[in-house]
PDB file of N, CA and C in Angstrom:
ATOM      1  N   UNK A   1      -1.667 -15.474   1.563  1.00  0.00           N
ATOM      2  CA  UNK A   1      -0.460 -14.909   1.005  1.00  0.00           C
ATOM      3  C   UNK A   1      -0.569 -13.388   1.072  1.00  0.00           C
ATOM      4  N   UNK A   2       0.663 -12.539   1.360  1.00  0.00           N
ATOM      5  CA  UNK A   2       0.365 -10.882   1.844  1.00  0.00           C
ATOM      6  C   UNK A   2       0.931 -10.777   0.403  1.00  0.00           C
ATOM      7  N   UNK A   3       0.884  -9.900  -0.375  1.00  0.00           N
ATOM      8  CA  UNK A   3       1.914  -8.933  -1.232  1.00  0.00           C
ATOM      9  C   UNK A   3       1.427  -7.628  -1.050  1.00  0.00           C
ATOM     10  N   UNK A   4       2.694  -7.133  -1.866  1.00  0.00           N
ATOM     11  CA  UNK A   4       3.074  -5.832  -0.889  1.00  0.00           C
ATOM     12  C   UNK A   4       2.727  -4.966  -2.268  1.00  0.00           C
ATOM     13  N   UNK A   5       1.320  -4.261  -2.033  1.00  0.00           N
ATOM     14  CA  UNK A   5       0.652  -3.547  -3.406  1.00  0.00           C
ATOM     15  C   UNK A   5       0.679  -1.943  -3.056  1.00  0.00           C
ATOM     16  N   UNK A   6       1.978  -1.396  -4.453  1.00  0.00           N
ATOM     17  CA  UNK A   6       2.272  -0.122  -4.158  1.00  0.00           C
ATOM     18  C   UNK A   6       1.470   1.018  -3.251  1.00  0.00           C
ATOM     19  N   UNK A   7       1.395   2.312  -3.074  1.00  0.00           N
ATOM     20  CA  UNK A   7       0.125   2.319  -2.207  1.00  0.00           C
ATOM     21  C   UNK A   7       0.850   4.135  -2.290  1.00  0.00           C
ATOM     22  N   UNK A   8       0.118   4.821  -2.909  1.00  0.00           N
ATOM     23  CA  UNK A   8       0.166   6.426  -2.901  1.00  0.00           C
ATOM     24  C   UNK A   8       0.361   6.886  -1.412  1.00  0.00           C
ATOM     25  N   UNK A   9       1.136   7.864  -0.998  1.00  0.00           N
ATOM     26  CA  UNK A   9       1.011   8.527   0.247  1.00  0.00           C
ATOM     27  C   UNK A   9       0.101   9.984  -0.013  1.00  0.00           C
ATOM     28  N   UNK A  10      -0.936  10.094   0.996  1.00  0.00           N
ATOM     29  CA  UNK A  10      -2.024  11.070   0.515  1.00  0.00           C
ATOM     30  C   UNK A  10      -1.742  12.008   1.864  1.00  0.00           C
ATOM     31  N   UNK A  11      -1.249  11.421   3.340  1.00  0.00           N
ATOM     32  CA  UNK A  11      -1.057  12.604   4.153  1.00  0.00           C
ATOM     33  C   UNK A  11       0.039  12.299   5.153  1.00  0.00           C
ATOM     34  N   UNK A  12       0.939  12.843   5.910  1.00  0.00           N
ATOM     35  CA  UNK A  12       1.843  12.341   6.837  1.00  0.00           C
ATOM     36  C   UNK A  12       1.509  13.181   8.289  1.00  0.00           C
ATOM     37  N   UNK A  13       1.349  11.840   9.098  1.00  0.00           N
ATOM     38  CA  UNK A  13       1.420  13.259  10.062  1.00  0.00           C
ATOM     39  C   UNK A  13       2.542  12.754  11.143  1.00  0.00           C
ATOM     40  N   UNK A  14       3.660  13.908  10.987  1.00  0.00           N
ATOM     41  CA  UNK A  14       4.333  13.798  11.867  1.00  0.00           C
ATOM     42  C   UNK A  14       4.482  13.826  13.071  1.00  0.00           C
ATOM     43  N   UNK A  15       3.665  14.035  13.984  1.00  0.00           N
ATOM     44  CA  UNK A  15       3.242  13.698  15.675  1.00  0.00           C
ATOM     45  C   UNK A  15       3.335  12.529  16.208  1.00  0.00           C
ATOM     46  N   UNK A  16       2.361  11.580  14.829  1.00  0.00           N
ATOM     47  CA  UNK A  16       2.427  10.078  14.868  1.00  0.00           C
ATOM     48  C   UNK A  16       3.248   9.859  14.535  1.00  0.00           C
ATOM     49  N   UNK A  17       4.019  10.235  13.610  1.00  0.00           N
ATOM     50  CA  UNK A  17       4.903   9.121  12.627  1.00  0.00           C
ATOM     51  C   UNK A  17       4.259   7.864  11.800  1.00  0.00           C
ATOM     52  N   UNK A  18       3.100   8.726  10.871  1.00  0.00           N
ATOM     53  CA  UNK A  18       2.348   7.876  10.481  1.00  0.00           C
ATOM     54  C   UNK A  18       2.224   8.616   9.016  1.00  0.00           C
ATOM     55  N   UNK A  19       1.750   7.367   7.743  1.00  0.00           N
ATOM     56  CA  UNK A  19       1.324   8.208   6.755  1.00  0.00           C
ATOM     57  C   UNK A  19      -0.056   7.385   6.562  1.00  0.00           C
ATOM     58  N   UNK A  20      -0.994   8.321   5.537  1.00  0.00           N
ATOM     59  CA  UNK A  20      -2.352   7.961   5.261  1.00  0.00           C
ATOM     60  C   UNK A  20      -2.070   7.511   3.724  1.00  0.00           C
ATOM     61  N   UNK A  21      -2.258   6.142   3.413  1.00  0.00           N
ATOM     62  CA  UNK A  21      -1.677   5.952   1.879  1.00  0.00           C
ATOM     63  C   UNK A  21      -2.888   5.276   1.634  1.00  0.00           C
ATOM     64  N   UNK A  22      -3.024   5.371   0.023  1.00  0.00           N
ATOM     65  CA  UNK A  22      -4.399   5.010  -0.970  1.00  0.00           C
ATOM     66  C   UNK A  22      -3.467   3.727  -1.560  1.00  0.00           C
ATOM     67  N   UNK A  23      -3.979   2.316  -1.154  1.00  0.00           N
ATOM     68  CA  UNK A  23      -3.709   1.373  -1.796  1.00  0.00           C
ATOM     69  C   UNK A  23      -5.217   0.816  -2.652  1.00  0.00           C
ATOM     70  N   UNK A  24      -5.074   1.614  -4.247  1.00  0.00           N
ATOM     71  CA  UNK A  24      -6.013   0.963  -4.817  1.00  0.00           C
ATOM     72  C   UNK A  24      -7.158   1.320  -4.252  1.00  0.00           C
ATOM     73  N   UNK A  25      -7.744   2.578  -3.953  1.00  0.00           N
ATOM     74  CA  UNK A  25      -8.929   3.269  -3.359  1.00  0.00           C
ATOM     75  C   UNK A  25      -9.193   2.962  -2.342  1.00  0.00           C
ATOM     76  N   UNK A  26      -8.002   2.459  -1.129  1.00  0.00           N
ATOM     77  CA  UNK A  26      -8.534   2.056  -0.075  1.00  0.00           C
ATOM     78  C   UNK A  26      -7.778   2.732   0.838  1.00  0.00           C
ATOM     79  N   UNK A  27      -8.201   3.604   1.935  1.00  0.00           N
ATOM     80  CA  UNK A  27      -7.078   4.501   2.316  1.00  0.00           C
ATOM     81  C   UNK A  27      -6.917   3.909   4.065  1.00  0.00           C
ATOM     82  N   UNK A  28      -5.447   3.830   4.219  1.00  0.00           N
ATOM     83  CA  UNK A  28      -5.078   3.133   5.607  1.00  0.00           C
ATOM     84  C   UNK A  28      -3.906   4.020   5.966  1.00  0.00           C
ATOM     85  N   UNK A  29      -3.765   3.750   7.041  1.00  0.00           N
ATOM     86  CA  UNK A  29      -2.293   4.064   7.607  1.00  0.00           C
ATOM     87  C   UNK A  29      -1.146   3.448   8.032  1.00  0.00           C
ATOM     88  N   UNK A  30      -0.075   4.036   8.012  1.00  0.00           N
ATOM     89  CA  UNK A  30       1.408   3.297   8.105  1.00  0.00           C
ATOM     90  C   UNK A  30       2.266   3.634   8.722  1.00  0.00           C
ATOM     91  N   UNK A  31       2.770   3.035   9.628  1.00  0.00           N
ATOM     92  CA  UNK A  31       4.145   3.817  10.409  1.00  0.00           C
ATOM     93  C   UNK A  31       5.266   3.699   9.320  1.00  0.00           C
ATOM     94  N   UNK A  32       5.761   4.998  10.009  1.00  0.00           N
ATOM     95  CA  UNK A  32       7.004   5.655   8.842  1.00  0.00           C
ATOM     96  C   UNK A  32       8.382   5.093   9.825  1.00  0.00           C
ATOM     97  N   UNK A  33       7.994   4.388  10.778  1.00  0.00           N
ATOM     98  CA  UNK A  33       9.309   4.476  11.750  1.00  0.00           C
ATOM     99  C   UNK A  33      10.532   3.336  11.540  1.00  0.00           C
ATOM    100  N   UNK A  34       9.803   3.024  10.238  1.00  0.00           N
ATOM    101  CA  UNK A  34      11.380   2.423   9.429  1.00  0.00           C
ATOM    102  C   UNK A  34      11.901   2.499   8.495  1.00  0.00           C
ATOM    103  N   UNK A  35      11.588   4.150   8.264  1.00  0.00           N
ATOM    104  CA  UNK A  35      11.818   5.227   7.326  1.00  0.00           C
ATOM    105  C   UNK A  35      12.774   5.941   7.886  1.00  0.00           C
ATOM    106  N   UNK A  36      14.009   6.509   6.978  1.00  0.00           N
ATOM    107  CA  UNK A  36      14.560   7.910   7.019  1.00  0.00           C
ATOM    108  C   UNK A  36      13.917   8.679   7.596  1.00  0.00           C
ATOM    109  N   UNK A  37      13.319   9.627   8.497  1.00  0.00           N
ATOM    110  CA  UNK A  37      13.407  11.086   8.716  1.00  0.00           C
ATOM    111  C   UNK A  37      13.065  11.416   7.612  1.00  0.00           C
ATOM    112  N   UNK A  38      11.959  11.985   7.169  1.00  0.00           N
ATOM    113  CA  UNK A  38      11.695  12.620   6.115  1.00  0.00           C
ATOM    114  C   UNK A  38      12.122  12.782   4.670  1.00  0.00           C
ATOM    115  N   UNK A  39      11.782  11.167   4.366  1.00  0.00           N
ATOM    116  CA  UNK A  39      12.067  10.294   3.084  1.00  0.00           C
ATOM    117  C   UNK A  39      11.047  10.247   2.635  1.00  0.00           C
ATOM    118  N   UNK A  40      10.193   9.892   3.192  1.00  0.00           N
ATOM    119  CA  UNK A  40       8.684   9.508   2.260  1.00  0.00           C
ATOM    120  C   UNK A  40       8.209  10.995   2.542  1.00  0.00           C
ATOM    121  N   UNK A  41       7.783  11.384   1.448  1.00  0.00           N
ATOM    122  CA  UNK A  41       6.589  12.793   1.066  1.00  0.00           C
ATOM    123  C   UNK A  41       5.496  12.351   0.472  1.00  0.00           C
ATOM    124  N   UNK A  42       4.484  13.459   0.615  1.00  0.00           N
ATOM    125  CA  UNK A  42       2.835  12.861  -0.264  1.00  0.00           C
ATOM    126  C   UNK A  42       3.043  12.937  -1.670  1.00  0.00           C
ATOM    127  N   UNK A  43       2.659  11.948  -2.153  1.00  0.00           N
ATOM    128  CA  UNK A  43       2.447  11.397  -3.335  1.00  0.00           C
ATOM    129  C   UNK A  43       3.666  11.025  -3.734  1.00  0.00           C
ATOM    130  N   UNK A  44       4.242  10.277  -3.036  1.00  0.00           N
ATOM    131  CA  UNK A  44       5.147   8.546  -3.441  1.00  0.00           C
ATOM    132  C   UNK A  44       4.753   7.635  -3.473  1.00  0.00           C
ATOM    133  N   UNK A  45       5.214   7.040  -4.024  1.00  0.00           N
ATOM    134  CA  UNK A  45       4.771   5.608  -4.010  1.00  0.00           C
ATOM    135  C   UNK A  45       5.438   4.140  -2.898  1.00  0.00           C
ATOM    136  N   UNK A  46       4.878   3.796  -1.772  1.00  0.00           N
ATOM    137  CA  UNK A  46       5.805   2.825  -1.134  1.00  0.00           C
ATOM    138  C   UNK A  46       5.124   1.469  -1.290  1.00  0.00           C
ATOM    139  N   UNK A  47       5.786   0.727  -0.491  1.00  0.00           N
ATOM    140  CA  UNK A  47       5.482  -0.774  -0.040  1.00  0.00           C
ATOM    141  C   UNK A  47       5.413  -1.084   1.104  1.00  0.00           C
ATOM    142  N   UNK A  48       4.175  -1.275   1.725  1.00  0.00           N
ATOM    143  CA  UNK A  48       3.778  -1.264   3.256  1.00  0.00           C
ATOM    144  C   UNK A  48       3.955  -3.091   3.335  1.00  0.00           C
ATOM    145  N   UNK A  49       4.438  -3.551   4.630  1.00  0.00           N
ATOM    146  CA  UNK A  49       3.959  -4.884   5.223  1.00  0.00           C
ATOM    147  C   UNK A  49       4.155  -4.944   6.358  1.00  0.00           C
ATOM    148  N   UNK A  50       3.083  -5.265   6.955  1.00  0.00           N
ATOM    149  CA  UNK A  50       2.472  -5.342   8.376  1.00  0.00           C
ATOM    150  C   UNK A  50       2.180  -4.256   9.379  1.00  0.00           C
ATOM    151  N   UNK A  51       1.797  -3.151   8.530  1.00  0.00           N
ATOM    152  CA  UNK A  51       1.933  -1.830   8.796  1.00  0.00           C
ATOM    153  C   UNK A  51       3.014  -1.009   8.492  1.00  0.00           C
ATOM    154  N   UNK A  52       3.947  -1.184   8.239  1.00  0.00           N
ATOM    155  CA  UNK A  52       5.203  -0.474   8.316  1.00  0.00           C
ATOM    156  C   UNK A  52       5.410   0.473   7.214  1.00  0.00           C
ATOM    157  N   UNK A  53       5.883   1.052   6.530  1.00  0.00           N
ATOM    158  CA  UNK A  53       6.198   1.222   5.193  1.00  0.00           C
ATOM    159  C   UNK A  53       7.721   1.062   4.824  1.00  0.00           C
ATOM    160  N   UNK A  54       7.771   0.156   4.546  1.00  0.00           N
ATOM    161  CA  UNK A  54       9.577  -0.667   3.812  1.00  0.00           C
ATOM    162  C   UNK A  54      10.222   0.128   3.109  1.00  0.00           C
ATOM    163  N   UNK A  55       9.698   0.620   2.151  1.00  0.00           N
ATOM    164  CA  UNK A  55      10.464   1.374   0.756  1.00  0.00           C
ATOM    165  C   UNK A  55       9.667   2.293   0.338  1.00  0.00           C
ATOM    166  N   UNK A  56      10.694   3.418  -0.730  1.00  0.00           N
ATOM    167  CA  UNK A  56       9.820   3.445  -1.944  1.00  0.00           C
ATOM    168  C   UNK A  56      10.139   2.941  -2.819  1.00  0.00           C
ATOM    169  N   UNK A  57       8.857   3.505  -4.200  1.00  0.00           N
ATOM    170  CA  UNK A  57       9.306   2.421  -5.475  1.00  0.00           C
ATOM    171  C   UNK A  57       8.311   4.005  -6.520  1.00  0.00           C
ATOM    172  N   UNK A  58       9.389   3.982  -7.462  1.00  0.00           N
ATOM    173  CA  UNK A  58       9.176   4.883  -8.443  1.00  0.00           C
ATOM    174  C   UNK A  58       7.779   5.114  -8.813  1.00  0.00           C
ATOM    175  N   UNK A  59       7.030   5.776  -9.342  1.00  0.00           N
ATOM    176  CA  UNK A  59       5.758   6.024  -9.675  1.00  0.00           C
ATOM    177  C   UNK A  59       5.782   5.164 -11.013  1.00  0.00           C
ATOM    178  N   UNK A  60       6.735   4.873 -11.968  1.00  0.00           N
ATOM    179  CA  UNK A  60       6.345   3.869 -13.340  1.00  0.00           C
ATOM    180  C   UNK A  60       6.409   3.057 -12.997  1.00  0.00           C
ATOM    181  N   UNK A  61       7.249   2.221 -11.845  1.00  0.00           N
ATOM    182  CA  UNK A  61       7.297   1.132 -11.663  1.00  0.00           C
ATOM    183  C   UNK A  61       5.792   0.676 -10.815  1.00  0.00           C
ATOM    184  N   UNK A  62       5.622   1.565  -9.926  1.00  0.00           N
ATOM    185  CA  UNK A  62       4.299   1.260  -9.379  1.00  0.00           C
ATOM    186  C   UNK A  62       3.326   1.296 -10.182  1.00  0.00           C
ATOM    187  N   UNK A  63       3.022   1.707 -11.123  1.00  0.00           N
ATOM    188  CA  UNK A  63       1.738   1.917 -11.454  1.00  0.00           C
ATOM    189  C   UNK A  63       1.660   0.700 -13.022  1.00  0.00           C
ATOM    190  N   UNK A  64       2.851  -0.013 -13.176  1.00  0.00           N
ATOM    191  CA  UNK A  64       3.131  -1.358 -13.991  1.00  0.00           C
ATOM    192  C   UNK A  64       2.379  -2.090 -13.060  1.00  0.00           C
ATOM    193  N   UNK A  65       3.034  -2.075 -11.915  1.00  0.00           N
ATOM    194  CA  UNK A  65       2.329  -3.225 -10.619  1.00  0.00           C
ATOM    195  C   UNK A  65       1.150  -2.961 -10.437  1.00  0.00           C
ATOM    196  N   UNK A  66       0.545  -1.542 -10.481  1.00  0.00           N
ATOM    197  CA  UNK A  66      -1.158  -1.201  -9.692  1.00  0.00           C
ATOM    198  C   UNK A  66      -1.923  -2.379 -11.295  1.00  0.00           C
ATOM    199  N   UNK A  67      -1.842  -1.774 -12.575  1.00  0.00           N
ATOM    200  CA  UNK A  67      -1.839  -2.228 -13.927  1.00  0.00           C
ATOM    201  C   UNK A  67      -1.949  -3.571 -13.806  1.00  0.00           C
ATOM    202  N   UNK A  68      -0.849  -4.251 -13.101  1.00  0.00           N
ATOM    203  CA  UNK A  68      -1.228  -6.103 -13.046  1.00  0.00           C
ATOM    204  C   UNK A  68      -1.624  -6.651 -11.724  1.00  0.00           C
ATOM    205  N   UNK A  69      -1.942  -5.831 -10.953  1.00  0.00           N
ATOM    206  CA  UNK A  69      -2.974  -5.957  -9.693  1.00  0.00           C
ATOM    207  C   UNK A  69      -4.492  -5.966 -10.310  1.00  0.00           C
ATOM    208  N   UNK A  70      -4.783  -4.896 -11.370  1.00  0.00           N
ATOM    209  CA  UNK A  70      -5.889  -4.542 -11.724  1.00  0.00           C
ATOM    210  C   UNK A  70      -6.228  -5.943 -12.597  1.00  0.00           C
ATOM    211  N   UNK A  71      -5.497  -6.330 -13.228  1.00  0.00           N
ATOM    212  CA  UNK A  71      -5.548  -7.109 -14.666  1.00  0.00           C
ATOM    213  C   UNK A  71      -6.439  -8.586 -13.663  1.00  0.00           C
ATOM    214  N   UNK A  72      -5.411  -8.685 -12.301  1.00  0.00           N
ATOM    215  CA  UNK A  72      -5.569 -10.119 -11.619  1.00  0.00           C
ATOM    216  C   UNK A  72      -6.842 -10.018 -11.337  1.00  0.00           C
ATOM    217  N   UNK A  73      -7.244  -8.961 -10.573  1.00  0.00           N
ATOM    218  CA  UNK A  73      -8.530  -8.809 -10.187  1.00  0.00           C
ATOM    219  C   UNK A  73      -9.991  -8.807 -10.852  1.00  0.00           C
ATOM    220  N   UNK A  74      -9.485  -8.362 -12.202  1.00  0.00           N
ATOM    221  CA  UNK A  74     -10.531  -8.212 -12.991  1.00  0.00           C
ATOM    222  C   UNK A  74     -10.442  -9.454 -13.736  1.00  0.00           C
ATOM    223  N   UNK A  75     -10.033 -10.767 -13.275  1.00  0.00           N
ATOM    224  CA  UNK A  75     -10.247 -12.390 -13.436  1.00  0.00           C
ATOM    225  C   UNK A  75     -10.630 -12.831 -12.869  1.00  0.00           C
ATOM    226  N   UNK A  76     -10.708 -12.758 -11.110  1.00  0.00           N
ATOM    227  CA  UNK A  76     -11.523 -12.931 -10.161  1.00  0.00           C
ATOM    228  C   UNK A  76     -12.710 -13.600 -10.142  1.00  0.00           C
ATOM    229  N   UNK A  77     -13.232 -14.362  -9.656  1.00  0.00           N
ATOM    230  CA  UNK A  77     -14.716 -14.009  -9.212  1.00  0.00           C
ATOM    231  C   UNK A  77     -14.889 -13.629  -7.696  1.00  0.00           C
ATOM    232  N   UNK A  78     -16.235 -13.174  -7.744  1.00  0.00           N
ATOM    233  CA  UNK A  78     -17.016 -12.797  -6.167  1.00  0.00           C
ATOM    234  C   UNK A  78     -16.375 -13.237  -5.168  1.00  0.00           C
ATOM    235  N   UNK A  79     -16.060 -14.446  -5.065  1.00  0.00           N
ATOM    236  CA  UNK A  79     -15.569 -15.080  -4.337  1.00  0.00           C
ATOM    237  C   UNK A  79     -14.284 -14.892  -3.560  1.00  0.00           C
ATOM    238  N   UNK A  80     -13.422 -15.554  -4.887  1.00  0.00           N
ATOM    239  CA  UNK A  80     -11.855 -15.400  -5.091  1.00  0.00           C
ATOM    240  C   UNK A  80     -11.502 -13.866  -4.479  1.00  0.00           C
ATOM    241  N   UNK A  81     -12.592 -12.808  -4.768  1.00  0.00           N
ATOM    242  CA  UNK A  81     -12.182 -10.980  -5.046  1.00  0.00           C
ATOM    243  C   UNK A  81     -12.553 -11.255  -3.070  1.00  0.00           C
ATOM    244  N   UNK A  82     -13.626 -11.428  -2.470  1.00  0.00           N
ATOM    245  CA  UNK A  82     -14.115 -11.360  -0.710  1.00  0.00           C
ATOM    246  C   UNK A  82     -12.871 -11.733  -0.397  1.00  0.00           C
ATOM    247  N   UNK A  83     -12.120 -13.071  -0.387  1.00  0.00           N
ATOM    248  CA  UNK A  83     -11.350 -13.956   0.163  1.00  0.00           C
ATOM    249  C   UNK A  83     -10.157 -12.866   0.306  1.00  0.00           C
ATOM    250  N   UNK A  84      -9.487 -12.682  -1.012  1.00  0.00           N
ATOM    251  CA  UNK A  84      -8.070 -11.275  -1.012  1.00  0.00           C
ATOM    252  C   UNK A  84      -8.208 -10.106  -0.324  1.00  0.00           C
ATOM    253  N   UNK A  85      -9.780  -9.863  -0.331  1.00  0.00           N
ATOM    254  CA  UNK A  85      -9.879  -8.850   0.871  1.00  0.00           C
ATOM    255  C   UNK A  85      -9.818  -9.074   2.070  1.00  0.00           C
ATOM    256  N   UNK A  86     -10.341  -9.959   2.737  1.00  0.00           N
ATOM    257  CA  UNK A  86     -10.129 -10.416   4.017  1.00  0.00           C
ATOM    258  C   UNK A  86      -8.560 -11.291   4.243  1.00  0.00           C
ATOM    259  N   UNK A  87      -7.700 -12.003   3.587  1.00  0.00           N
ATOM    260  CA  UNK A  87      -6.384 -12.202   3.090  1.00  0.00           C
ATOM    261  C   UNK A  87      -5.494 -10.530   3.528  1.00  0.00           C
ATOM    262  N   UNK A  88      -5.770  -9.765   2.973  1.00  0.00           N
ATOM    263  CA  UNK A  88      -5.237  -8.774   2.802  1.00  0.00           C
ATOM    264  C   UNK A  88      -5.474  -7.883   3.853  1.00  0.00           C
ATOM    265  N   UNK A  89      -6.614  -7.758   4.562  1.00  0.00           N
ATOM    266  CA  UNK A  89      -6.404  -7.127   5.659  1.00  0.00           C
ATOM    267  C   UNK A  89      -5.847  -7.968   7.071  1.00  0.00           C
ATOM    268  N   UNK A  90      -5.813  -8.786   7.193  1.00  0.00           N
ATOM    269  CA  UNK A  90      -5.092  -9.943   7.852  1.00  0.00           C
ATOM    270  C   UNK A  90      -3.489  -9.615   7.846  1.00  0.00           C
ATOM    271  N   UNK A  91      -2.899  -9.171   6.505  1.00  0.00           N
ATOM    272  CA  UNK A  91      -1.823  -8.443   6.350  1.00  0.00           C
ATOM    273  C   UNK A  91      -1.013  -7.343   6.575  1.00  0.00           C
ATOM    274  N   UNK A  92      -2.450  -6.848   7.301  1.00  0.00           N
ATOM    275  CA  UNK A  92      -1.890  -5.249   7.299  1.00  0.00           C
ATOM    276  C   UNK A  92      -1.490  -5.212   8.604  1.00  0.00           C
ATOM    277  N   UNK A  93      -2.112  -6.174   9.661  1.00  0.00           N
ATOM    278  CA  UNK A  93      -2.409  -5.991  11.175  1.00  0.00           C
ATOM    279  C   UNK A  93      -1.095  -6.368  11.567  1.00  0.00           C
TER     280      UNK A  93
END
């Protein structure tokens, strides 16, 4: 299962048409190319799936969601926590 976990924008570089976003201390990149033209700026908050970046989403609202991302995870075990990582990068590709 992918969900789409808010994800800070930390750099853009416009050559690529790419941004460098921190989902949850993990930093990846995203095409902006189904973005506005210079809609997303550093330090928004969006929703990436399958690379892309879809939206944004307010900084309170994201950080309710980072808050019950954290909550899920920290129920986890070892296990359950490997599996969502490998799940999740499967998602990004």
């Amino acid at each position: 299962m992918c969900l789409s976990i808010p994800s800070r924008v930390t750099k853009i570089d416009k050559t690529t048409n790419t941004a460098t976003v921190d989902t949850m201390g993990v930093s990846r990149e995203a095409s902006l190319d189904l973005m506005q033209e210079g809609s997303v700026k550093v330090g928004d908050y969006v929703l990436i799936h399958v690379g892309f970046i879809m939206n944004k989403i307010d900084k309170e609202d994201a950080l309710l969601s980072l808050e019950a991302f954290d909550e899920i995870l920290g129920r986890m075990d070892d296990d359950e926590l490997q599996q969502s990582i490998i799940d999740s990068d499967k998602c990004f590709q």
